[in-house]
Protein backbone atom coordinates (compact mmCIF):
# COMPACT_ATOMS: atom_id res chain seq x y z
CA UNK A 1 11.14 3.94 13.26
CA UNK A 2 13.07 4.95 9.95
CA UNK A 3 12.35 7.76 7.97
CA UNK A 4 11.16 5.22 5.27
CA UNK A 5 8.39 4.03 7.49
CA UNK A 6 7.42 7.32 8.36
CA UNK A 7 6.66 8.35 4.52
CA UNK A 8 5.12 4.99 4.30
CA UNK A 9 2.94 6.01 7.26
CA UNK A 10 2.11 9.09 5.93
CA UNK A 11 0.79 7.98 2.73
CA UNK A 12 -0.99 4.86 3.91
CA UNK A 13 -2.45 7.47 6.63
CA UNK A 14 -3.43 9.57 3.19
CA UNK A 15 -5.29 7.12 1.82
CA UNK A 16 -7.04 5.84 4.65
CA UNK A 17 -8.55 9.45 4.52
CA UNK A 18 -9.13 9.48 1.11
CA UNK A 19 -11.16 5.62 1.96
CA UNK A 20 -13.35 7.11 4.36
CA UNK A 21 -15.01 10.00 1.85
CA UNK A 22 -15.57 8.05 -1.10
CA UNK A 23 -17.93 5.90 -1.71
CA UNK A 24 -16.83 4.14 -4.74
CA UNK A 25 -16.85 0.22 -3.96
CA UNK A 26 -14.17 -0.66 -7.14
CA UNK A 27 -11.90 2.80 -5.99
CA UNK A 28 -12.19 1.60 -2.29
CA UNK A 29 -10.68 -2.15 -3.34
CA UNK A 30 -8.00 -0.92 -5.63
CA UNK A 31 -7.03 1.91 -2.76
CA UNK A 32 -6.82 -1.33 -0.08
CA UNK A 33 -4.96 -3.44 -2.47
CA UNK A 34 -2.24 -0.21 -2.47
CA UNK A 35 -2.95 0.32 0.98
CA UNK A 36 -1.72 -3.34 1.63
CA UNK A 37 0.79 -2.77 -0.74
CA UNK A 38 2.79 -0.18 0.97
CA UNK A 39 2.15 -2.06 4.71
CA UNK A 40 4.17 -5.09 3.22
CA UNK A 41 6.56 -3.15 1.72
CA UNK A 42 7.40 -1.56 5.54
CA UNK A 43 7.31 -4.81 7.27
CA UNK A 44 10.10 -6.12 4.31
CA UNK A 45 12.46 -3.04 5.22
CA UNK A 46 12.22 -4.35 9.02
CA UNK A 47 11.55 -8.26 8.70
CA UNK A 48 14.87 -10.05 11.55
CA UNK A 49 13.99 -13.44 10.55
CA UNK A 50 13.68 -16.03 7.18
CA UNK A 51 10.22 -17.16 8.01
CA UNK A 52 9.31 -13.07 8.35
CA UNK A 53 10.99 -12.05 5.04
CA UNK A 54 9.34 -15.27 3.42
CA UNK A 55 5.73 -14.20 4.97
CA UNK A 56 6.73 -10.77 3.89
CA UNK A 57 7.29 -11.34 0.34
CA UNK A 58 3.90 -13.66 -0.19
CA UNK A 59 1.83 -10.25 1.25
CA UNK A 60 4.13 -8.15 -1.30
CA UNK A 61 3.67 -10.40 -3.87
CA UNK A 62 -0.56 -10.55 -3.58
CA UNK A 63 -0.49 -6.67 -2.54
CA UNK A 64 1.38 -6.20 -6.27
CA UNK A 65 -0.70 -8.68 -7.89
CA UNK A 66 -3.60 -6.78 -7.00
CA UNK A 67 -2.25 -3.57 -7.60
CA UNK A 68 -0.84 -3.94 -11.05
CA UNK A 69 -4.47 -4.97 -11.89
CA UNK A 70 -5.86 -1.52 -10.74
CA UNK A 71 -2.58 0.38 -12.14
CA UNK A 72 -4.05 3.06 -13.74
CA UNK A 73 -6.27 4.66 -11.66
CA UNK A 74 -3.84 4.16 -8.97
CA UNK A 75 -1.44 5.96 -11.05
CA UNK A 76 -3.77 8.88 -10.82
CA UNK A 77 -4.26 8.24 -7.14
CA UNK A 78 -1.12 8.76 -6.63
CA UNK A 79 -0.34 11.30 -8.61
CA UNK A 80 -3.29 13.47 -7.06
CA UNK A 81 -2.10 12.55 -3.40
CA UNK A 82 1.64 12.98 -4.26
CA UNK A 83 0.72 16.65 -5.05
């Protein structure tokens, strides 16, 4: 595995902690939807085949749509977990 996929890893490993402590329902989705996010972003950096990469980008794409609909308290997800 690349060092990439290892901080990838490590922060959806993060936030699965972070999921099983709170008990927020709307925090919960938006921290799947970035949780999802991040998995499709690893899979693109590895994807060998067209029918992968295509596969890949349709998770990307509904991971981001999701996410940029939830930006800002991700933004302060992050933020809090990035320190």
């Amino acid at each position: 595995m690349c060092d990439t996929c290892d901080e990838i890893d490590d922060r959806i490993e993060r936030y699965c902690r972070i999921l099983k402590n709170v008990s927020d329902q709307e925090f919960n989705e938006r921290a799947e939807a970035l949780i999802a996010k991040m998995a499709a972003e690893k899979l693109a950096l590895h994807s060998i085949n067209e029918e992968d990469q295509r596969r890949t980008q349709q998770a990307l794409q509904f991971a981001m749509e999701n996410v940029e609909a939830h930006r800002g308290m991700l933004a302060g997800l992050r933020r809090n977990l990035d320190s």
